[in-house]
Protein backbone atom coordinates (compact mmCIF):
# COMPACT_ATOMS: atom_id res chain seq x y z
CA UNK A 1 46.71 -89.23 26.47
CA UNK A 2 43.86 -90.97 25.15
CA UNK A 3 43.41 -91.76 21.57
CA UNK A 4 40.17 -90.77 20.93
CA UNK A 5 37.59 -88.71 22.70
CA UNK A 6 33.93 -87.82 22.46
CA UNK A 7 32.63 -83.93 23.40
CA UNK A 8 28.67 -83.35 24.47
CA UNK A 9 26.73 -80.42 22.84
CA UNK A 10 23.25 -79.62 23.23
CA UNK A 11 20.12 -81.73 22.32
CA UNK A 12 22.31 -85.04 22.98
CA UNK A 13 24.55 -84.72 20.05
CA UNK A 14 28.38 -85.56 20.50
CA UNK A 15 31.32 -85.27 18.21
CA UNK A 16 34.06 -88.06 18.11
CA UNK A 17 37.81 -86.86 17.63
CA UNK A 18 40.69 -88.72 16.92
CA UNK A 19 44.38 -88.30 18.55
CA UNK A 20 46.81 -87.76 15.91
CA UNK A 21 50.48 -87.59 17.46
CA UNK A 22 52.88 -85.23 16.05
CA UNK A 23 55.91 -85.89 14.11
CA UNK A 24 57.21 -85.34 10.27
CA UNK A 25 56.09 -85.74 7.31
CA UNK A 26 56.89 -84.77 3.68
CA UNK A 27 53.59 -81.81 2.83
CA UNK A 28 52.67 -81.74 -1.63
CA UNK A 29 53.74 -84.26 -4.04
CA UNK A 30 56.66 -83.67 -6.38
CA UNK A 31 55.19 -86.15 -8.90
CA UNK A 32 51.78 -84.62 -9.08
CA UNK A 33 50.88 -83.10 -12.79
CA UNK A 34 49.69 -80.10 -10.50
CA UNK A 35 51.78 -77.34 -9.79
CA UNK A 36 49.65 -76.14 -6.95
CA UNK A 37 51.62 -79.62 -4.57
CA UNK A 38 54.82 -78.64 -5.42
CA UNK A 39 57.51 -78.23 -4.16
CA UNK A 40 56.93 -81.60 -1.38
CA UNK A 41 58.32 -79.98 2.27
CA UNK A 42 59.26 -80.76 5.43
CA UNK A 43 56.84 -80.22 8.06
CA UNK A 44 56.86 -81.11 11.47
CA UNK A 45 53.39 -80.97 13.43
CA UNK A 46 52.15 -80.94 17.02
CA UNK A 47 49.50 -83.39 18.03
CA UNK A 48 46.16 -82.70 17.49
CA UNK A 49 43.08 -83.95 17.80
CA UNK A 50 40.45 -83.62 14.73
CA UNK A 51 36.70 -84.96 13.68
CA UNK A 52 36.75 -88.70 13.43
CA UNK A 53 33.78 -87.80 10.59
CA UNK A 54 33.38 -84.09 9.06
CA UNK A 55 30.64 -82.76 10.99
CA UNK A 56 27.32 -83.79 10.37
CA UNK A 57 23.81 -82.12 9.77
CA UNK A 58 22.48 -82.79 13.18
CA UNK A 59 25.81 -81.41 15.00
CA UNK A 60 25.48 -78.30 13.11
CA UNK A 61 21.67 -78.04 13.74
CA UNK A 62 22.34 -78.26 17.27
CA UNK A 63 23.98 -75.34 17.48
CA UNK A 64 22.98 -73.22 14.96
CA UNK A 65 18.75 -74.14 14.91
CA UNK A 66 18.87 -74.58 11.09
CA UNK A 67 20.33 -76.83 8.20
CA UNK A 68 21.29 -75.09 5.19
CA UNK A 69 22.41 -78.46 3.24
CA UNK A 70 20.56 -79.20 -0.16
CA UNK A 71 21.07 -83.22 0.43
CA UNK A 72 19.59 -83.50 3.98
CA UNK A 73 20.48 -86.75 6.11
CA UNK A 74 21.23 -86.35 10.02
CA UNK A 75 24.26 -87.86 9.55
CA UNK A 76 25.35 -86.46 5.94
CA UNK A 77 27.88 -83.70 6.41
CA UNK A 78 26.93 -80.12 6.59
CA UNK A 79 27.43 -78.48 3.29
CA UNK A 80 26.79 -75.21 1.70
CA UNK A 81 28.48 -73.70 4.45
CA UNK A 82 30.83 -70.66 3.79
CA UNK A 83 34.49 -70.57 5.87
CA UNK A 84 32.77 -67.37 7.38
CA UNK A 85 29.59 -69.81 8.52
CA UNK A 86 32.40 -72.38 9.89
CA UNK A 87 33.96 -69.67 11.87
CA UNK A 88 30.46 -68.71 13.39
CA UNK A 89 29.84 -72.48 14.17
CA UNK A 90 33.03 -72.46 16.00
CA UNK A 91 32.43 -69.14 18.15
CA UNK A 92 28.81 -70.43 19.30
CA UNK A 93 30.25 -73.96 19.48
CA UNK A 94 33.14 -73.24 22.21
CA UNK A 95 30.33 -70.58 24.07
CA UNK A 96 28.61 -73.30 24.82
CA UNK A 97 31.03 -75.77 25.63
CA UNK A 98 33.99 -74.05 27.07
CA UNK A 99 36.28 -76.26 25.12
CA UNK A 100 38.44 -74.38 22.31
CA UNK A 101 38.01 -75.57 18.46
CA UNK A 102 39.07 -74.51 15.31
CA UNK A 103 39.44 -75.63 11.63
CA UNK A 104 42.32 -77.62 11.13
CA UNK A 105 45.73 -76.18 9.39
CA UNK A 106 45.98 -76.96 5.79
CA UNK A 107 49.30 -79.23 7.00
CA UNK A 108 47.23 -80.84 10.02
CA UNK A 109 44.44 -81.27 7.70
CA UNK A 110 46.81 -83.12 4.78
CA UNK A 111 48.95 -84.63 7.93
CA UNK A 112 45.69 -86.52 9.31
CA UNK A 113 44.35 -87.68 5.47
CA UNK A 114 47.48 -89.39 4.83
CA UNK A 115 47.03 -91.75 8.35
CA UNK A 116 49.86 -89.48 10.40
CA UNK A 117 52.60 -91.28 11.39
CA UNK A 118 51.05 -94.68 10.25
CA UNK A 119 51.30 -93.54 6.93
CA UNK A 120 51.54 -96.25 4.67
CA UNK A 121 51.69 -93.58 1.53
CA UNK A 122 48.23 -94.59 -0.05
CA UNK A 123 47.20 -91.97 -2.84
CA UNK A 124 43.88 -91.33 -1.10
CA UNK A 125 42.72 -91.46 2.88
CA UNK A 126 43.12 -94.53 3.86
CA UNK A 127 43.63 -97.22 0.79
CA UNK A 128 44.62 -96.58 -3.00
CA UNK A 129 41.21 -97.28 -4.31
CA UNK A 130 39.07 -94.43 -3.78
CA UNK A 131 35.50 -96.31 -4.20
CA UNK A 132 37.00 -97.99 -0.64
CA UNK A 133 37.14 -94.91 1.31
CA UNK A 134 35.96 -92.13 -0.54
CA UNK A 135 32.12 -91.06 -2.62
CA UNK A 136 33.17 -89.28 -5.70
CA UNK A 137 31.51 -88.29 -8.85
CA UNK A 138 31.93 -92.52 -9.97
CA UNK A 139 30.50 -93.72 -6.80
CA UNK A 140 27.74 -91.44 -5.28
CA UNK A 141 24.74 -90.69 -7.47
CA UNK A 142 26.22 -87.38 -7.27
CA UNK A 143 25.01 -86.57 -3.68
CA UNK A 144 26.44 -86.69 -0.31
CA UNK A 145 26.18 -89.79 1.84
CA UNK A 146 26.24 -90.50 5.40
CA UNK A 147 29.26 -89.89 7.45
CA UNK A 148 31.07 -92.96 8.26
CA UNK A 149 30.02 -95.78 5.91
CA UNK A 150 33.09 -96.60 3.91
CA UNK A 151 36.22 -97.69 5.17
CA UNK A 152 38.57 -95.25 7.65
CA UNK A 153 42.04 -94.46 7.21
CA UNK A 154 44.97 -95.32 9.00
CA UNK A 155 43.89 -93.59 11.98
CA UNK A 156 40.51 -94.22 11.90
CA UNK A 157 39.31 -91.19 9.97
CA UNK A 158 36.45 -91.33 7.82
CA UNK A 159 35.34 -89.24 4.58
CA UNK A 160 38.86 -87.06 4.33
CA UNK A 161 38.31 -88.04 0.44
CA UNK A 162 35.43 -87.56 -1.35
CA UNK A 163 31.78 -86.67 0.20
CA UNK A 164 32.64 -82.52 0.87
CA UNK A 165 35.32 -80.74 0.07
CA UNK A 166 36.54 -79.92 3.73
CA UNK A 167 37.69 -76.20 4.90
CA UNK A 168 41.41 -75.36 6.46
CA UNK A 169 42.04 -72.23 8.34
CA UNK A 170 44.90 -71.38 5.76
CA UNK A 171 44.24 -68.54 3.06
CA UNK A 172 45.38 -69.92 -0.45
CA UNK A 173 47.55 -68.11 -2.26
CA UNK A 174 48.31 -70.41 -5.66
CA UNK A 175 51.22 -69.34 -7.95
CA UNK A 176 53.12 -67.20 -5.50
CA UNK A 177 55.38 -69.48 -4.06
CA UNK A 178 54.29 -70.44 -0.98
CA UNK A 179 55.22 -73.97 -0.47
CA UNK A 180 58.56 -73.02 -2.60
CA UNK A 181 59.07 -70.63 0.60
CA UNK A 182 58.77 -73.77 2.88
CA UNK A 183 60.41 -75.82 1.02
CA UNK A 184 63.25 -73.32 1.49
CA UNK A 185 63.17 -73.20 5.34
CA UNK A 186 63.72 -76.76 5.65
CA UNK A 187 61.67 -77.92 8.25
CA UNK A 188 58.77 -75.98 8.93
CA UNK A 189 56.72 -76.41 12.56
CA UNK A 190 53.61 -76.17 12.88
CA UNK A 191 52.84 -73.86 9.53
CA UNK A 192 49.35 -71.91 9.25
CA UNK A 193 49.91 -70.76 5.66
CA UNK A 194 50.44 -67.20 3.94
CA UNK A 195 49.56 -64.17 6.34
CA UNK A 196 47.34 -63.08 3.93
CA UNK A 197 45.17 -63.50 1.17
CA UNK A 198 41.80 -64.01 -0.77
CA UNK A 199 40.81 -67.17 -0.83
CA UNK A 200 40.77 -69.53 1.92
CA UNK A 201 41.99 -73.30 1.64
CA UNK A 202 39.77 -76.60 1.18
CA UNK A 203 41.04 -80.10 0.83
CA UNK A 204 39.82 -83.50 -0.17
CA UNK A 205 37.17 -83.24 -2.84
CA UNK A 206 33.48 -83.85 -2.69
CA UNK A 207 30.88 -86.59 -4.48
CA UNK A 208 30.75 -84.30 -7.51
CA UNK A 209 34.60 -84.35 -8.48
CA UNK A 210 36.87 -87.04 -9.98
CA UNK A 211 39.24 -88.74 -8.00
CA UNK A 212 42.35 -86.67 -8.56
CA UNK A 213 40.50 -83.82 -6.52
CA UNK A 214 40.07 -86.70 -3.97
CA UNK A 215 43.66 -87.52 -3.36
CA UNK A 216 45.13 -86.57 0.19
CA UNK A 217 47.86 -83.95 -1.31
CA UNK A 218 45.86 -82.29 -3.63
CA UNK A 219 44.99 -78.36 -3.38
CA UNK A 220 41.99 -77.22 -4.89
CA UNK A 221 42.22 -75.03 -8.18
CA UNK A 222 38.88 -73.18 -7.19
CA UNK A 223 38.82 -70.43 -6.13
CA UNK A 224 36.72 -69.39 -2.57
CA UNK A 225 36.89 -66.12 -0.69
CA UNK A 226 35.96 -66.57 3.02
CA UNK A 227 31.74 -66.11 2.55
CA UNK A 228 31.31 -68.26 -0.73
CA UNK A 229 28.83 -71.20 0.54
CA UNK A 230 29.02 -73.73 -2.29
CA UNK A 231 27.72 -77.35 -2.93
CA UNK A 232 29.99 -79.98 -1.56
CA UNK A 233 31.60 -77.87 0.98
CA UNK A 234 31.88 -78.62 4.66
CA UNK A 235 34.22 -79.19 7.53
CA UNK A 236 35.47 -81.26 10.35
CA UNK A 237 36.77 -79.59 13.48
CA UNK A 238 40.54 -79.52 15.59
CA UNK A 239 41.26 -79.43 19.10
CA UNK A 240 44.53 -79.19 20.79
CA UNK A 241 45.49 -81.95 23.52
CA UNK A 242 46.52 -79.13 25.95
CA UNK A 243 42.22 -78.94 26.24
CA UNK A 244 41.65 -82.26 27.59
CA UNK A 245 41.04 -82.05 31.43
């Protein structure tokens, strides 16, 4: 199974993915001053692949025909995308590829930040100083940079803190005991969050926030129904190895 891959779309553009091999791994952070982490759970994932960088301006442009970002750059991330735009992205996207992507699971997406199993527990993607991996309000003029040019995590992932907040397929419910339910099951496989809600998840924090919003287990306390589009906001893609070939 190869550990990385690279997929072809239109107008020469490609998008690099990274293998990230199941296995376990402890989901929230009991020590967080944030309810919204807690209870930590056990979760036990399939591999995946996902973005080695959240997807950029020209991907996006080369499927959609436009750019809706306010800080334009080629290789910047997409922003000002809604989950609703994602999910439109995605349809076009696997038309005209054939292959089968998605947004990744909130526990994929929190799975992957924290380097998989080559963890070595740091409090953000890839290092415990976030200027190292991650532009955040400190670091970034407040504007998005290109994809890429700090340091990768573990797995070699880039930008899973700071840059744009990142979208999950998950709907969010906060407060009603959601991970207290997993936490509950014991080991929970392969989890795609509550079966309903009114918000939808995103993860990792943007070049406008501090760095708590940056860290790899933290949940976002704002609030986004499925067609808010707001600044900061993007995505990286998923694929399942069971596609390859």
């Amino acid at each position: 199974m190869n550990s990385a891959i690279n997929i072809s779309l239109p107008d020469g553009e490609a998008i690099d993915f990274i293998l990230v091999e199941g296995g376990e791994f402890l989901m929230g952070d009991d020590n967080s001053d944030y309810a919204g982490e807690k209870p930590a759970h056990r979760v036990k994932l399939s591999s995946f692949y996902i973005g080695k960088y959240p997807l950029t301006q020209s991907q996006w442009q080369a499927i959609m025909g436009e750019n809706p970002s306010k800080d334009k750059g080629e290789n910047r991330p997409v922003e000002w995308v809604s989950w609703s735009d994602a999910q439109d992205f995605i349809i076009k996207l696997n038309e005209q590829t054939g292959w089968q992507f998605r947004l990744p699971t909130e526990a994929e997406w929190e799975y992957a930040a924290r380097g998989g199993k080559y963890s070595q527990g740091y409090i953000y993607s890839g290092s415990d100083k976030l200027k190292q991996v991650g532009w955040y309000a400190e670091n970034s003029n407040d504007e998005t940079h290109e994809a890429g040019l700090l340091l990768a995590n573990e797995l070699g992932i880039y930008d899973m803190s700071g840059n744009v907040w990142e979208w999950c397929v998950d709907w969010y419910r906060y407060g009603e005991g959601y991970y207290e339910d997993c936490q509950k099951q014991g080991l929970v496989e392969n989890p795609h969050g509550p079966d309903n809600g009114d918000y939808r998840v995103i993860r990792g924090g943007s070049c406008f926030d501090d760095s708590m919003d940056c860290r790899a287990t933290y949940r976002s306390r704002y609030s986004y129904v499925p067609d808010d589009r707001g600044e900061g906001i993007g995505f990286r893609l998923v694929f399942l190895p069971q596609s390859v070939g």
